[in-house]
C-alpha atoms as a PDB file:
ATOM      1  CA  UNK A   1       0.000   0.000   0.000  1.00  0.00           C
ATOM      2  CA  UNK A   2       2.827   2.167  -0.127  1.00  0.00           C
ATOM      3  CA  UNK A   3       2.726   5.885  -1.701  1.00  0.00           C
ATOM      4  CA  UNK A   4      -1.322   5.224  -1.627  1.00  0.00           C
ATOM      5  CA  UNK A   5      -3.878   7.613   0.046  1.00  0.00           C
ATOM      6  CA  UNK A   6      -6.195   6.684   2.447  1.00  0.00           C
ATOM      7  CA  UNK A   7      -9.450   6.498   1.957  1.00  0.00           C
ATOM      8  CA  UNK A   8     -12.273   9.074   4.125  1.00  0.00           C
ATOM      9  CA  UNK A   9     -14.521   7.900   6.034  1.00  0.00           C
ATOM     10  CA  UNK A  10     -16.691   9.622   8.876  1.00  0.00           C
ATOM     11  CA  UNK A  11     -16.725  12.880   9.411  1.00  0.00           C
ATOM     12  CA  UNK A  12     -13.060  13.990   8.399  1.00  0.00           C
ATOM     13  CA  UNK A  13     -13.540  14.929   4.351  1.00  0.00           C
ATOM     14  CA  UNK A  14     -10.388  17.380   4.071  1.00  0.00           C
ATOM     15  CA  UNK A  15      -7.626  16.721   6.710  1.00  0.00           C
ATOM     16  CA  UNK A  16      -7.551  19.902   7.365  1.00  0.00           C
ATOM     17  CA  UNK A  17      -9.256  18.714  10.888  1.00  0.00           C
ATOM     18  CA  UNK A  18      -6.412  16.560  11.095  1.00  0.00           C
ATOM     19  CA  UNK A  19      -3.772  19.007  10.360  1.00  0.00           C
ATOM     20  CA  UNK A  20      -5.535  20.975  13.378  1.00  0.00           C
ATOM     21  CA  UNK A  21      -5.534  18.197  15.683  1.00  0.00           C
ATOM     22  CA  UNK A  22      -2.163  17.453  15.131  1.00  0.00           C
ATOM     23  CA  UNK A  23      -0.909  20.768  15.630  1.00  0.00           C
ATOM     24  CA  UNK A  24      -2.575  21.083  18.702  1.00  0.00           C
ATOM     25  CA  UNK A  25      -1.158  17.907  19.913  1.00  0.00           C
ATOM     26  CA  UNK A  26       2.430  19.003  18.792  1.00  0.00           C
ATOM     27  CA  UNK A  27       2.069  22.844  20.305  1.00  0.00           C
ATOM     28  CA  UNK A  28       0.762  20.708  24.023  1.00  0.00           C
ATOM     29  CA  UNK A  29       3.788  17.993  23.422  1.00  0.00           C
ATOM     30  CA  UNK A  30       6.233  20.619  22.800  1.00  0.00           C
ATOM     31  CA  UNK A  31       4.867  22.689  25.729  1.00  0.00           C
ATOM     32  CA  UNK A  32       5.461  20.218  28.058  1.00  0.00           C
ATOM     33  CA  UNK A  33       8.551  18.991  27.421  1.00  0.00           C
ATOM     34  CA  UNK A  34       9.695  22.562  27.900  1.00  0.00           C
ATOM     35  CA  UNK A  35       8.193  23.110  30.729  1.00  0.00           C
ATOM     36  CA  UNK A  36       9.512  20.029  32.150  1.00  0.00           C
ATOM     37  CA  UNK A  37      12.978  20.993  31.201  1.00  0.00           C
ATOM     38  CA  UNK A  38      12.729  24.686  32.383  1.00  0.00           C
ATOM     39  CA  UNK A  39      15.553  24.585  34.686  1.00  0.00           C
ATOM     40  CA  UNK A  40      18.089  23.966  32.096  1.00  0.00           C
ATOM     41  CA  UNK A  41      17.599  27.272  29.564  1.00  0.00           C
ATOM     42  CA  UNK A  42      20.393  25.243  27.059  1.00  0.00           C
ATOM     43  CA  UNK A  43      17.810  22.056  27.469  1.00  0.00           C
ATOM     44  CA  UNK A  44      15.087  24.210  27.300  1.00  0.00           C
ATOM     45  CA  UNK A  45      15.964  26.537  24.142  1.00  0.00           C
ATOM     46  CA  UNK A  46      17.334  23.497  22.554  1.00  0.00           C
ATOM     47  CA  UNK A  47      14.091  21.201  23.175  1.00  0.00           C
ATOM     48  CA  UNK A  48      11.864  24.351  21.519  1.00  0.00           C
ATOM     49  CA  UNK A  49      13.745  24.344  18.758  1.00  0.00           C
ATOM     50  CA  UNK A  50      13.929  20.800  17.887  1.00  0.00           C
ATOM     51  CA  UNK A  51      10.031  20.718  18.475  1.00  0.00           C
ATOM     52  CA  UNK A  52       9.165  23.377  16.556  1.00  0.00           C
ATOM     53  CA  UNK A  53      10.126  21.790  13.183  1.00  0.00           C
ATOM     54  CA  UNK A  54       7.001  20.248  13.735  1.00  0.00           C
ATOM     55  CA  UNK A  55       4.722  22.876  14.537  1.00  0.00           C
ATOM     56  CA  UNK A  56       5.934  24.890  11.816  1.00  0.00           C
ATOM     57  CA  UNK A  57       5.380  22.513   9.095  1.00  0.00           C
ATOM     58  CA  UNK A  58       1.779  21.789  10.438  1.00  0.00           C
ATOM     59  CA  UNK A  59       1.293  25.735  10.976  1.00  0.00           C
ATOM     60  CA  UNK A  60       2.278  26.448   7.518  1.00  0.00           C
ATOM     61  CA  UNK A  61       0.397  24.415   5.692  1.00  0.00           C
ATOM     62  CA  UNK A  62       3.352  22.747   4.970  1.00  0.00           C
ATOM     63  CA  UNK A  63       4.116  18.397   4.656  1.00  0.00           C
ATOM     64  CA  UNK A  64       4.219  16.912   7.996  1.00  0.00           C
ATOM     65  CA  UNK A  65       5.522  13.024   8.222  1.00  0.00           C
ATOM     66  CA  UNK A  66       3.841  11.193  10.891  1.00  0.00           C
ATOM     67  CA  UNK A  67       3.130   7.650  12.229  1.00  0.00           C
ATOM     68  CA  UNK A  68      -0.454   5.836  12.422  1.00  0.00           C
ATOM     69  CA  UNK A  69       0.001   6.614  16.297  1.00  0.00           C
ATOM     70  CA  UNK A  70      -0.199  10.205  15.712  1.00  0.00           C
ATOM     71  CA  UNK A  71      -3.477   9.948  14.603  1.00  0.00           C
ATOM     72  CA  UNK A  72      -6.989  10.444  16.825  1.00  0.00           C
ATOM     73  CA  UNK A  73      -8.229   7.285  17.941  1.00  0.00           C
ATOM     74  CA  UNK A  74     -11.491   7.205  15.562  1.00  0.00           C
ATOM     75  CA  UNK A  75      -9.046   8.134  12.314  1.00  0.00           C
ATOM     76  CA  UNK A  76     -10.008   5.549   9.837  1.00  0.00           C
ATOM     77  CA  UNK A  77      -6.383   5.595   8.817  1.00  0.00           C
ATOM     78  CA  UNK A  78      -5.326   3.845  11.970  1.00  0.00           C
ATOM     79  CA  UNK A  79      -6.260   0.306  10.779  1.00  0.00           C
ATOM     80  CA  UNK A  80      -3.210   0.844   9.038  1.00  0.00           C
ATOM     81  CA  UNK A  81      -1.788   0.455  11.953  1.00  0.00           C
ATOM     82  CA  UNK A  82       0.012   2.596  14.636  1.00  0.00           C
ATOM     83  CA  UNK A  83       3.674   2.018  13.030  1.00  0.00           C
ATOM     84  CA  UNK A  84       2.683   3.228  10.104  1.00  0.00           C
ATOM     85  CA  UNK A  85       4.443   5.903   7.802  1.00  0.00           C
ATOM     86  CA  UNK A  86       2.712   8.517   6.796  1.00  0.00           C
ATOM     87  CA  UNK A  87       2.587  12.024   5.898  1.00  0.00           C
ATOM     88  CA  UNK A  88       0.301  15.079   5.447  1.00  0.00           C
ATOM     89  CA  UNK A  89       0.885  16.570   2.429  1.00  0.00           C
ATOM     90  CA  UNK A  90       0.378  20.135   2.056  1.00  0.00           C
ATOM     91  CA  UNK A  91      -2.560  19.914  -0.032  1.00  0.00           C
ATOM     92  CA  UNK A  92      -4.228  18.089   3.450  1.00  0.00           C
ATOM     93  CA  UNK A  93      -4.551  14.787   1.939  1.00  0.00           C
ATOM     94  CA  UNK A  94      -3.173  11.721   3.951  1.00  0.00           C
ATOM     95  CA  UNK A  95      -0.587   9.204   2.342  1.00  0.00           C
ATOM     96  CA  UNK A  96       0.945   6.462   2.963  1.00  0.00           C
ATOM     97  CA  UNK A  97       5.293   6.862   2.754  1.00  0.00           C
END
């Protein structure tokens, strides 16, 4: 199934609800782990930039590569299964790598 692109089912139609939904979950994830590291500033800078690759991709509109894990519970892509490589193209449409 490689390079294919999954199929819609349910309410998603355009990922662009998925593209929000991961962004959110990347700004939280990326929150966090800064927070967690706050007393280092070096671990703390370099954590926010490392994680913000990321959120700027998903942000922008941009391609964002993923795994079947990523994805909301009720995705219809996840009977791919969670170790699955994928990515969000920029024109919101869900492929498998």
């Amino acid at each position: 199934m490689s390079g294919g692109t999954v199929a819609h089912h349910g309410s998603w139609g355009n990922e662009s609800a998925l593209r929000r939904y991961l962004l959110d979950d990347r700004v939280a994830f990326r929150h966090r782990m800064v927070s967690t590291l706050a007393d280092d500033p070096a671990w703390s800078s370099q954590t926010w930039e490392q994680l913000s690759h990321s959120v700027d991709a998903l942000a922008s509109g941009g391609e964002y590569r993923c795994h079947g894990w990523e994805l909301p519970d009720d995705h219809p892509a996840r009977v791919l299964g969670v170790n699955t490589d994928l990515v969000l193209g920029a024109d919101n449409v869900l492929r498998v790598v």
